[in-house]
Protein backbone atom coordinates (compact mmCIF):
# COMPACT_ATOMS: atom_id res chain seq x y z
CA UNK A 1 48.25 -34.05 -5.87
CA UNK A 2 46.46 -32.21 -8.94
CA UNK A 3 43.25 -34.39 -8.52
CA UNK A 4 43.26 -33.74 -5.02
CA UNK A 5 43.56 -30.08 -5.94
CA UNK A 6 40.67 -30.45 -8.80
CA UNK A 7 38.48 -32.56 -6.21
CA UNK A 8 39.29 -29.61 -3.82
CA UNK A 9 38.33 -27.02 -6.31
CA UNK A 10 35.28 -28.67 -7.88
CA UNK A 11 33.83 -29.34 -4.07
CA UNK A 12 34.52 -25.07 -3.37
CA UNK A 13 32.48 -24.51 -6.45
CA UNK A 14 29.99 -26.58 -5.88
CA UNK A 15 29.23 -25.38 -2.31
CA UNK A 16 29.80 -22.00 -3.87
CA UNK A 17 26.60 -22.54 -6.30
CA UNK A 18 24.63 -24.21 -3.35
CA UNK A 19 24.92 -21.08 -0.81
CA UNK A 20 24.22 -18.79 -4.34
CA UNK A 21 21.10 -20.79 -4.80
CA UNK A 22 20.26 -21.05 -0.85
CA UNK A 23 20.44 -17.41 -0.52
CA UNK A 24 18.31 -16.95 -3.90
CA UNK A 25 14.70 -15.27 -2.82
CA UNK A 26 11.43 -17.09 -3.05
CA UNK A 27 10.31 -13.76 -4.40
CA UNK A 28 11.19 -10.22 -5.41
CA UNK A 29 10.42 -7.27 -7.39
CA UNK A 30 11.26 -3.84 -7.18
CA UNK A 31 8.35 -2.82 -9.74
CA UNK A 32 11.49 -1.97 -12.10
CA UNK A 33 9.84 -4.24 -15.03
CA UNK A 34 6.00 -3.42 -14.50
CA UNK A 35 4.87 -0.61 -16.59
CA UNK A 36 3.97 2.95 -14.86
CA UNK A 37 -0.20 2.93 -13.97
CA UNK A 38 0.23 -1.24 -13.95
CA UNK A 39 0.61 -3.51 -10.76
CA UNK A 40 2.86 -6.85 -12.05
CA UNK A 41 0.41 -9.50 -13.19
CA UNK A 42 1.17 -11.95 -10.04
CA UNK A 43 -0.50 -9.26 -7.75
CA UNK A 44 -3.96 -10.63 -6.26
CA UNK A 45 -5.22 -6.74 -5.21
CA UNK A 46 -7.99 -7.29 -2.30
CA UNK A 47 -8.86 -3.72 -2.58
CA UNK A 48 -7.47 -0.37 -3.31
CA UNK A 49 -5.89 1.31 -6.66
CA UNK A 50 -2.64 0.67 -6.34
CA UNK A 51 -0.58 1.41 -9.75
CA UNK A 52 3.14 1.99 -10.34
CA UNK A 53 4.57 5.24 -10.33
CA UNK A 54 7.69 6.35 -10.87
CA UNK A 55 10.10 9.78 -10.17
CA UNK A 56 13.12 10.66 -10.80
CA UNK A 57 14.13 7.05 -12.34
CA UNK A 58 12.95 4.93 -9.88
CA UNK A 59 9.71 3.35 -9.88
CA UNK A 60 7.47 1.88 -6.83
CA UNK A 61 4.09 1.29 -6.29
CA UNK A 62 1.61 4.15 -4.66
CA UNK A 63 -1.82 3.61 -3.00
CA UNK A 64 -3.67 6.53 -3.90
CA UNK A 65 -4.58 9.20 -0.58
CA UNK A 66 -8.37 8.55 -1.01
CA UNK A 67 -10.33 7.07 0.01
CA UNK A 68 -9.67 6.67 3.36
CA UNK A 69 -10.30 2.89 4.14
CA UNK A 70 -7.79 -0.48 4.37
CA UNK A 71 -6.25 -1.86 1.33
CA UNK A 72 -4.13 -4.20 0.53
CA UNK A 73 -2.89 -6.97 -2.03
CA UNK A 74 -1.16 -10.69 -1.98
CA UNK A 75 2.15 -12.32 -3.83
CA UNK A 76 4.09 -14.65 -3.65
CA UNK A 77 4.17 -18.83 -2.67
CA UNK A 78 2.24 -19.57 0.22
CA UNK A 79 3.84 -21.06 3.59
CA UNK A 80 2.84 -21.64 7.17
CA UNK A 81 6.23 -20.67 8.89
CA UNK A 82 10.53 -20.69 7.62
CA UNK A 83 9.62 -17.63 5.64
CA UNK A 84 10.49 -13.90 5.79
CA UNK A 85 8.86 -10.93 4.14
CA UNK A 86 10.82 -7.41 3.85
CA UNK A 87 9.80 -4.18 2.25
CA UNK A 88 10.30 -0.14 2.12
CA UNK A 89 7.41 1.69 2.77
CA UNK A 90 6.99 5.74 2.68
CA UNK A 91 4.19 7.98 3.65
CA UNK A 92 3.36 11.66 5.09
CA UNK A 93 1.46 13.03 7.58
CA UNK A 94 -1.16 15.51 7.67
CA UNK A 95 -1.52 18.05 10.14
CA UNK A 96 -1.97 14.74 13.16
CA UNK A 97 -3.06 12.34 10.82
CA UNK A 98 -0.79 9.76 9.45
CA UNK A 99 -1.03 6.39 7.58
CA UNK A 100 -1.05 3.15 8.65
CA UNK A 101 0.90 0.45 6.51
CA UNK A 102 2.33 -2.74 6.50
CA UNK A 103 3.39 -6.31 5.70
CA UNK A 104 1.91 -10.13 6.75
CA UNK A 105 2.04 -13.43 6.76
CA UNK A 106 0.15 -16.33 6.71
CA UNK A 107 -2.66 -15.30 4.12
CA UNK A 108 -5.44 -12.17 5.03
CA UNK A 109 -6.14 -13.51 8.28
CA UNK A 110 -2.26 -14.22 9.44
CA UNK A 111 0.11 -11.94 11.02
CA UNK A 112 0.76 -8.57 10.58
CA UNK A 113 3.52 -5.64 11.31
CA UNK A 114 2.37 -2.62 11.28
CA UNK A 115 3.45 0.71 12.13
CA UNK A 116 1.15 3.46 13.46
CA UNK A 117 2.18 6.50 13.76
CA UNK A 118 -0.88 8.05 15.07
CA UNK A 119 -0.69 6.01 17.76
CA UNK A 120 3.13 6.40 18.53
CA UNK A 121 3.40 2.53 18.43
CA UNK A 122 4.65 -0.65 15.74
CA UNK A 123 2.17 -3.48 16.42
CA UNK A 124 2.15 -7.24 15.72
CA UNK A 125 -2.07 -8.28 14.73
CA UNK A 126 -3.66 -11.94 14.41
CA UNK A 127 -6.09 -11.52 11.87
CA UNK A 128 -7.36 -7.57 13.43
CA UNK A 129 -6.19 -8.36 17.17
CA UNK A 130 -2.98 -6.69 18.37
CA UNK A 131 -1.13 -9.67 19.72
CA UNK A 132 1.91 -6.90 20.75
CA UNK A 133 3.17 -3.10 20.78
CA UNK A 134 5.96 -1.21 21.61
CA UNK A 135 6.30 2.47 21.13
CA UNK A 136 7.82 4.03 17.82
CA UNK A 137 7.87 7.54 16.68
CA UNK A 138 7.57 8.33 13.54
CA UNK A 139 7.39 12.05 11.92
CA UNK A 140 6.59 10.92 8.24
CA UNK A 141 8.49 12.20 5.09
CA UNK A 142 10.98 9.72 5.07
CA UNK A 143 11.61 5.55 3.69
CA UNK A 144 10.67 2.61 6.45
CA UNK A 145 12.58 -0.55 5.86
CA UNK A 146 10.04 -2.93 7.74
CA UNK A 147 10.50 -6.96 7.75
CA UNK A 148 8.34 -9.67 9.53
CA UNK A 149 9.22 -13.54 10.02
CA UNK A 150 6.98 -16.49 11.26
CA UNK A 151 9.73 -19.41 12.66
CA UNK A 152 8.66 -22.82 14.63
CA UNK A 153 11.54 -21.98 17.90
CA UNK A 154 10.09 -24.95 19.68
CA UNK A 155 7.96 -28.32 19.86
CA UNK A 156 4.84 -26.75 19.94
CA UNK A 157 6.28 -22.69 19.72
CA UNK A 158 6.66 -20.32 17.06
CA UNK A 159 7.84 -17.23 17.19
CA UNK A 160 6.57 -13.72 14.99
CA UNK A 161 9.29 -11.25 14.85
CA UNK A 162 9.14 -7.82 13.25
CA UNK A 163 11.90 -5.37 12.53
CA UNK A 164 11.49 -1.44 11.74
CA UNK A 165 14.37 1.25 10.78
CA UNK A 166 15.01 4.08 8.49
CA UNK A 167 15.61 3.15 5.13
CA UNK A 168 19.24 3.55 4.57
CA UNK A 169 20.43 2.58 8.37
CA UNK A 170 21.71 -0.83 9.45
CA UNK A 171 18.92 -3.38 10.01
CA UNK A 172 18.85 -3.76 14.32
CA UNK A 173 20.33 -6.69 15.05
CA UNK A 174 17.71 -7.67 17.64
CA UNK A 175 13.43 -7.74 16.37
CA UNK A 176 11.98 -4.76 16.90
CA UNK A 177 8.91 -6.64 18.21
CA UNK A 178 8.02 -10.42 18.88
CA UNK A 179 5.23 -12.50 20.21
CA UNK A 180 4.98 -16.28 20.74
CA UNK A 181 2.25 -18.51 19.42
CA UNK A 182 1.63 -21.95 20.94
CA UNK A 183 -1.06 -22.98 17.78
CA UNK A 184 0.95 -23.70 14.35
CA UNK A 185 0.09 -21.07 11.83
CA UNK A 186 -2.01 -21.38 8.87
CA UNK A 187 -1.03 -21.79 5.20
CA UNK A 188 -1.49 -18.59 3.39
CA UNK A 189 0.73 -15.87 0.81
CA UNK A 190 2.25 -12.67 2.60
CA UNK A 191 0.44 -9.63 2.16
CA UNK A 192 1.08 -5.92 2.40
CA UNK A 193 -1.79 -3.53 3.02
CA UNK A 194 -2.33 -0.30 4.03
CA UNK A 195 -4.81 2.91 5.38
CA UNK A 196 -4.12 6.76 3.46
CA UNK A 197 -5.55 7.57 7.14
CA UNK A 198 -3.39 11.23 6.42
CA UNK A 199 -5.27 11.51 2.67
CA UNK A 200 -2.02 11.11 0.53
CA UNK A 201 -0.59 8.49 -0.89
CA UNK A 202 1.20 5.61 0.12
CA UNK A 203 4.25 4.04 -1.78
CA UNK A 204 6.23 0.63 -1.61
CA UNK A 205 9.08 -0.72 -2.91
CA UNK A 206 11.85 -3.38 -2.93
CA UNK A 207 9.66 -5.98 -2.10
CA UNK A 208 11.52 -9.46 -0.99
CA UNK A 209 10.39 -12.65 0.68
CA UNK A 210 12.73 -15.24 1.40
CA UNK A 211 13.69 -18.17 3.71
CA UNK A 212 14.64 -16.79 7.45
CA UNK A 213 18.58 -17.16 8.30
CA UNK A 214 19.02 -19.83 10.91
């Protein structure tokens, strides 16, 4: 009876360590350990000044307000679908003009959620096509919690989901936004990027990729 019991115990544990491990992410960083006017040294910056910043304790990474263009930078191990990419994202509007920002998949040229408040809409882009939208309002001023998956769902199907909410709500439990691809995606690192289309800055945090739940 006490071996059983051992067996029993030493087979908890050891599933114990496997979920631990299983639920580890394939990458993270909430800029905590990168020094303030740095970017951490596995950053490949496309474009833009980005450089960490940090108030009232916390630190996170700003894109400056100017100039007004697309910027973005890559991280992270490179996969063509099983992945999922999560991030908070703040900005502020000016008089109408907002930013643009967002996270991809799938290298520069893979897929893309992005919200846009100008245009009252969170979109889903192939490469710079808008492959879906549905409407979103948006006032600025406040933490986005925005996370994008690419998952094969069938023979030759894969689906690209993307979830928005306010930073400190519950995640929805349904995407936000999907679209179905009938092509297997490319190999390529996520991404985030984004357009100081309001001139002022941009900031990011609590950056995670990891394998989707099943």
């Amino acid at each position: 009876m006490i071996r059983i019991k051992q067996t029993a115990s030493a087979l908890l544990i050891g599933l114990a360590a496997l979920t631990l491990y299983a639920a580890e992410p394939l990458y993270q960083t909430n800029f905590e350990k990168t020094k303030t006017g740095e970017v951490p040294e596995d950053f490949l910056v496309l474009d833009g000044d980005f450089a960490v910043k940090q108030e009232e304790g916390n630190k996170y990474l700003e894109l400056p307000g100017a100039p007004l263009d697309a910027f973005g930078f890559m991280f992270g191990p490179s996969a063509r679908h099983g992945n999922e990419i999560s991030a908070r994202m703040f900005g502020t509007k000016k008089g109408r003009r907002y930013p643009v920002f967002g996270i991809a998949l799938n290298g520069v040229n893979g897929y893309r959620l992005q919200v846009a408040p100008a245009k009252r809409a969170i979109e889903l882009l192939k490469g710079s096509a808008v492959m879906a939208k549905v409407p979103f309002r948006w006032g600025g001023g406040e933490w986005l919690r925005l996370a994008l998956r690419v998952e094969q769902t069938g023979a030759a199907e894969w689906t690209v989901s993307g979830r928005v909410w306010a930073d400190g709500k519950k995640a929805p439990a349904k995407p936000t936004i999907t679209h179905k691809e009938t092509k297997e995606p490319r190999n390529g690192k996520p991404s985030i990027w984004g357009s100081p289309y309001s001139g002022t800055p941009i900031r990011y945090d609590d950056i995670v990729v990891k394998k989707s739940a099943k």
